[in-house]
Protein backbone atom coordinates (compact mmCIF):
# COMPACT_ATOMS: atom_id res chain seq x y z
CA UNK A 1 13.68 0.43 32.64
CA UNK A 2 16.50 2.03 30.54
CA UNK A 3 15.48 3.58 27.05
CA UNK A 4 18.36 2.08 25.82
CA UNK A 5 17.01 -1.88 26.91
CA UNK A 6 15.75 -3.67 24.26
CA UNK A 7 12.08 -5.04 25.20
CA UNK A 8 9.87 -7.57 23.42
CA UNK A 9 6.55 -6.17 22.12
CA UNK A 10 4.69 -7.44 19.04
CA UNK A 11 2.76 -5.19 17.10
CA UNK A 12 -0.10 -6.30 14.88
CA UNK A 13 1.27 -4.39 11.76
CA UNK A 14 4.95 -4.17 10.66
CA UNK A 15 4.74 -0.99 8.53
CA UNK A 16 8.10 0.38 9.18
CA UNK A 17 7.69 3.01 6.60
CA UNK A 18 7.55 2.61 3.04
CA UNK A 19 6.56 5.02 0.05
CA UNK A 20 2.87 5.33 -0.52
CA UNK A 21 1.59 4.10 -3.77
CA UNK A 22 -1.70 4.97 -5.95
CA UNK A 23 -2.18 1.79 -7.71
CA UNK A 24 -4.82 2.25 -10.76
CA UNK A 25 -6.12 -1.23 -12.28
CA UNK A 26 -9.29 -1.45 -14.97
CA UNK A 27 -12.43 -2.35 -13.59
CA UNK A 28 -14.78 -5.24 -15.03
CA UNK A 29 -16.60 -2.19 -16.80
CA UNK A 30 -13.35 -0.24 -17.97
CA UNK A 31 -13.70 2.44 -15.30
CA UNK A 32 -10.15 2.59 -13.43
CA UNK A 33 -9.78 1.89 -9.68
CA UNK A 34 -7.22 3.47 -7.70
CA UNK A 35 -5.78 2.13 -4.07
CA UNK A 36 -3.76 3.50 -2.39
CA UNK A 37 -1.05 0.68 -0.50
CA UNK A 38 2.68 0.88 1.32
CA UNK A 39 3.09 -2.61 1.00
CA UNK A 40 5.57 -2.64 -1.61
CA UNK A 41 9.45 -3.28 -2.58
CA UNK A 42 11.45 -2.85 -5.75
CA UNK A 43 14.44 -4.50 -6.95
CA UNK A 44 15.40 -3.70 -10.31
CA UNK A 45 12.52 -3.40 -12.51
CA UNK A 46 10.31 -5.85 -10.78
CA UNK A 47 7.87 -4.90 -7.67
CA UNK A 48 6.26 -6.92 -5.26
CA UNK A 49 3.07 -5.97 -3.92
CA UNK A 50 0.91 -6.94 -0.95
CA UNK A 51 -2.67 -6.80 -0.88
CA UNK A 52 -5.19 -8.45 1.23
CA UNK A 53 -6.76 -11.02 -1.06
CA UNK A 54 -9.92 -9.76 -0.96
CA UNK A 55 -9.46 -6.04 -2.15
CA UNK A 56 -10.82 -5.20 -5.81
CA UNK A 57 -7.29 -4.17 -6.78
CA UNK A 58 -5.30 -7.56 -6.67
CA UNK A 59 -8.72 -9.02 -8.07
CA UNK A 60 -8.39 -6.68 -11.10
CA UNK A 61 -4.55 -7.18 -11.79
CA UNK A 62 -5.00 -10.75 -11.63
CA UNK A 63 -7.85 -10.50 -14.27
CA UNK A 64 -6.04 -7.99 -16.98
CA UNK A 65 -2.23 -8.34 -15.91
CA UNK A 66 -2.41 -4.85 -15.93
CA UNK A 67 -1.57 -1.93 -13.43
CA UNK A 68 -0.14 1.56 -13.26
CA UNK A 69 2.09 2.10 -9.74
CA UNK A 70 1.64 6.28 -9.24
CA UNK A 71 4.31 7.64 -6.41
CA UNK A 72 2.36 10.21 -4.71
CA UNK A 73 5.02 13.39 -3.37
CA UNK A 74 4.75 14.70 0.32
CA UNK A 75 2.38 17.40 -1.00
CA UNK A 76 -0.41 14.58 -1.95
CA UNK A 77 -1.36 13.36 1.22
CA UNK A 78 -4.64 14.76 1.42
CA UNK A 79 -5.23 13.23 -2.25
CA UNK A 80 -4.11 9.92 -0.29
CA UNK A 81 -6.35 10.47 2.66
CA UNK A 82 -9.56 10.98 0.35
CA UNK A 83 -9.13 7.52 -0.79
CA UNK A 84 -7.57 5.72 2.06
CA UNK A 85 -10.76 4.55 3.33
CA UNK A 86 -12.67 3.09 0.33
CA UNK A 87 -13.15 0.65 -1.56
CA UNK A 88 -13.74 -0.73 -5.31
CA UNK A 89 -15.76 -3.89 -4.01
CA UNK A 90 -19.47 -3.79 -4.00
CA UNK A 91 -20.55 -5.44 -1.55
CA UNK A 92 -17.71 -3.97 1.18
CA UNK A 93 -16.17 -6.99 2.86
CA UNK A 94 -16.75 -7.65 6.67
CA UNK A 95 -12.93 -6.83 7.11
CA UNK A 96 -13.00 -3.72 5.52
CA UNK A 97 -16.72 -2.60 6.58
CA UNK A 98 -15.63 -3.53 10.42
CA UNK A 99 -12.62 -1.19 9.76
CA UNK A 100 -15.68 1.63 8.40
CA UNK A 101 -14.29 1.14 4.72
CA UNK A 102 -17.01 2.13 2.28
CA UNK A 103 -17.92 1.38 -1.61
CA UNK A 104 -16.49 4.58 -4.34
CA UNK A 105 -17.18 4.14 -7.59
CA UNK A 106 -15.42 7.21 -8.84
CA UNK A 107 -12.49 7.08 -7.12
CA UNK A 108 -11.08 10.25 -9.62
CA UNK A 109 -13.57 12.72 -8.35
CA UNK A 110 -13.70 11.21 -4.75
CA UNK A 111 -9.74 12.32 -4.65
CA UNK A 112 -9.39 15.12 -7.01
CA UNK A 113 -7.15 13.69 -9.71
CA UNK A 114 -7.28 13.15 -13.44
CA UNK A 115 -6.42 10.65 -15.31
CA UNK A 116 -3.53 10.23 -18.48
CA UNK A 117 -2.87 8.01 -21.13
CA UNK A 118 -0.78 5.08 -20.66
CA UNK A 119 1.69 3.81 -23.20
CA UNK A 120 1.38 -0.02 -22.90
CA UNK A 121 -1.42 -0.86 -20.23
CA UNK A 122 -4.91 -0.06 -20.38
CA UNK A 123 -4.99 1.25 -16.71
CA UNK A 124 -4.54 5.09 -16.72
CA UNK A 125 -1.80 7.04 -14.96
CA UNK A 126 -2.36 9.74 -12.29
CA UNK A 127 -1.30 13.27 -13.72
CA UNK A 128 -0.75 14.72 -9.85
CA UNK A 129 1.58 11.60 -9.23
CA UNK A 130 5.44 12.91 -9.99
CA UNK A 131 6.28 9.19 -10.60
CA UNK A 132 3.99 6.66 -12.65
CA UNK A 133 4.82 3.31 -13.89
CA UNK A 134 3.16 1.14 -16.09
CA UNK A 135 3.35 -2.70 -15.09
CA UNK A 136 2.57 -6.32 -16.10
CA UNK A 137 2.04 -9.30 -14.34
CA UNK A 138 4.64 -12.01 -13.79
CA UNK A 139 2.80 -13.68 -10.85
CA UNK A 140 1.06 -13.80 -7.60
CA UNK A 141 1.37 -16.58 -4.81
CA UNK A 142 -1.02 -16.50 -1.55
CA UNK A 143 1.24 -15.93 1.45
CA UNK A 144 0.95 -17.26 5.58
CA UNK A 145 1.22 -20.81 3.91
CA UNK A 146 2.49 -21.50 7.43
CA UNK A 147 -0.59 -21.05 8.67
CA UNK A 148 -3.62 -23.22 7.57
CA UNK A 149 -6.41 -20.70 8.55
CA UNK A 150 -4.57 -17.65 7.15
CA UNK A 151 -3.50 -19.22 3.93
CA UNK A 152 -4.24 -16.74 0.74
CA UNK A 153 -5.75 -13.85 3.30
CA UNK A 154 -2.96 -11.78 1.56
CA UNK A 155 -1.67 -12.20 -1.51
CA UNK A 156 1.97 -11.39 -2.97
CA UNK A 157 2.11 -9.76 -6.65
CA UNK A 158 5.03 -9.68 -8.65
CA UNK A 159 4.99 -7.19 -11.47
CA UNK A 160 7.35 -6.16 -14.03
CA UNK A 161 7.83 -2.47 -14.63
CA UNK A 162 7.34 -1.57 -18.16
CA UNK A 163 7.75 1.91 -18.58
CA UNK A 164 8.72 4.60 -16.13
CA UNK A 165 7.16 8.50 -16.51
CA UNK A 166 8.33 10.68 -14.13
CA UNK A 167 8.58 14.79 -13.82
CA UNK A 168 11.33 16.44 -15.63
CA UNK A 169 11.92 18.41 -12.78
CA UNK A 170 13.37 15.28 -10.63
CA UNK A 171 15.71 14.07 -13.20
CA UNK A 172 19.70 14.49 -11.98
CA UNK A 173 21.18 17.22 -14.30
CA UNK A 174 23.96 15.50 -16.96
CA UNK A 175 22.41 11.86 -16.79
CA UNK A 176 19.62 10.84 -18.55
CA UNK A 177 18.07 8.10 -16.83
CA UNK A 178 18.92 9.14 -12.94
CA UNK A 179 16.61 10.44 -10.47
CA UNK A 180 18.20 13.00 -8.09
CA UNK A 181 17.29 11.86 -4.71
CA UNK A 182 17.56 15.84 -3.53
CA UNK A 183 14.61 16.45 -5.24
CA UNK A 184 12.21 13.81 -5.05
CA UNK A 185 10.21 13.67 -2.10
CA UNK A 186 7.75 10.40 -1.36
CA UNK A 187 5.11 9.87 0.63
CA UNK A 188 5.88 7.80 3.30
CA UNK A 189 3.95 5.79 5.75
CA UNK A 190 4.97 4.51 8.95
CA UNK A 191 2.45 2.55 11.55
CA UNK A 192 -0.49 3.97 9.38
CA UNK A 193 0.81 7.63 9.84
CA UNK A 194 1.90 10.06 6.83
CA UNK A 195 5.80 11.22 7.06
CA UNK A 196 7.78 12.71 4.64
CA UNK A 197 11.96 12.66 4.33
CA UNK A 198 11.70 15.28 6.53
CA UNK A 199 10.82 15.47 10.33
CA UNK A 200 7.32 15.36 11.39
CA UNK A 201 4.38 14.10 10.22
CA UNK A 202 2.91 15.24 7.26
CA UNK A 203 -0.87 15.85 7.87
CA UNK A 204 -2.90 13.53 10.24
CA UNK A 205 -3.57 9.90 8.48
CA UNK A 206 -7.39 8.43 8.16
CA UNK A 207 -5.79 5.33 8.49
CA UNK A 208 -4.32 6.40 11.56
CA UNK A 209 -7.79 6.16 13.47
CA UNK A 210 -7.98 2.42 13.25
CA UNK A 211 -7.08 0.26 15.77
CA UNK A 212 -3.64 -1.74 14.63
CA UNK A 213 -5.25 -4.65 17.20
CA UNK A 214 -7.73 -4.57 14.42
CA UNK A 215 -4.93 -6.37 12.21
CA UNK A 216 -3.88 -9.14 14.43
CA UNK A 217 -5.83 -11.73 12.43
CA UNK A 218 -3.68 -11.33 9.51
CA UNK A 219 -0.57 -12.83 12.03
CA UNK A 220 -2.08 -15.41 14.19
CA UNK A 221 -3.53 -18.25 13.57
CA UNK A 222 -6.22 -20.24 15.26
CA UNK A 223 -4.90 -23.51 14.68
CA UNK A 224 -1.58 -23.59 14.69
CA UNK A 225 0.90 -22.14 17.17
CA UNK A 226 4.11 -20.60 16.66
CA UNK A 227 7.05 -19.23 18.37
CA UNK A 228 6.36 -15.72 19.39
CA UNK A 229 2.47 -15.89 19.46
CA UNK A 230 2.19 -14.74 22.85
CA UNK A 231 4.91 -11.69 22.40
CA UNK A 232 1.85 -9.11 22.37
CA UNK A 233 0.85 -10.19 25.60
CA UNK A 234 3.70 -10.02 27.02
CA UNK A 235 4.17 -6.64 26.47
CA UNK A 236 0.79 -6.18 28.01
CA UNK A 237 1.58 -8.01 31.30
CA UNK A 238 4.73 -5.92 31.18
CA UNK A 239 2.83 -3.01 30.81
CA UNK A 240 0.28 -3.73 33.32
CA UNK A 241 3.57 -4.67 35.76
């Protein structure tokens, strides 16, 4: 087959590569939680974030309206890595235990960073982070209502930015509120794997040891069928062919 023939496959995750983010949210007991997540878009001061709905962070946002969105740099990813596979919930969920998540209380220590002041939210920023911004919530709506099983296993939050902090260093010289794109460098991850702007991977990913298969709950359902269900395996019996 040519390399230049477009196949079908279906992969269990869709992360096509988006900048990592640190989100910090305010625990029941005012400690801070931080998560780290790629499932995230911006247009214009709002965000949208996706979480699965059982994962202390969305559970904590939806509680204080609060959050703190910290863009790690290229140069973080073993910060990133420390915390990739924990957790703020205690007990750890059967998803996340299956995947070999575990409980962290202190998720500052656990990854090295400290903690600043923010303006207007009670969550604290991430001093390491070259970008940090403080956000409210403006509302959150449970997603695969297509599928009856699936309904509110993830969870869409909309937030609006409040105040942006970000290093002096990556503002554009002779404009005031531009960042120069030549200098700021994100974290970006791309099938579970850390990659920066340039080529290469960045260091190996924790995430990167699980299974994607491990996923395909989130996109089937068990009792309703849709078009393109059986994509994944057909790319196996192709495979196998």
């Amino acid at each position: 087959m040519s390399s230049t023939e477009h196949t079908v496959i279906s992969p269990a995750i869709l992360y096509w590569g988006t900048p990592v983010v640190l989100v910090t949210s305010e625990n029941e007991d005012g400690t801070t939680n931080i998560a780290p997540m790629s499932s995230a878009w911006w247009l214009g001061h709002s965000c949208v974030l996706g979480f699965g709905a059982e994962s202390k962070t969305p559970q904590n946002i939806l509680r204080t309206r609060e959050c703190v969105l910290n863009l790690p740099s290229d140069a973080m990813a073993d910060a990133v890595n420390r915390l990739a596979d924990t957790t703020g919930s205690d007990p750890v969920s059967a998803a996340k235990h299956a995947r070999n998540y575990r409980f962290v209380k202190d998720k500052w220590a656990r990854a090295g960073l400290h903690p600043q002041a923010s303006s207007f939210v009670a969550p604290r920023r991430i001093a390491e982070c070259p970008v940090q911004m403080e956000c409210q919530l403006v509302q959150a709506s449970p997603l695969r209502k297509d599928l009856p099983d699936r309904t509110g296993l993830a969870i869409a939050v909309e937030v609006r930015v409040l105040r942006i902090h970000v290093l002096q260093s990556l503002r554009m010289e002779g404009h005031p509120n531009r960042i120069d794109p030549d200098k700021w460098r994100p974290l970006i991850m791309s099938f579970q794997e850390f990659y920066g702007l340039g080529g290469g991977k960045v260091v190996p990913s924790v995430l990167g040891r699980i299974d994607e298969e491990m996923y395909r709950g989130f996109t089937k359902s068990d009792v309703k069928k849709l078009p393109g269900d059986d994509d994944d395996q057909i790319a196996v019996a192709e495979g196998e062919a």
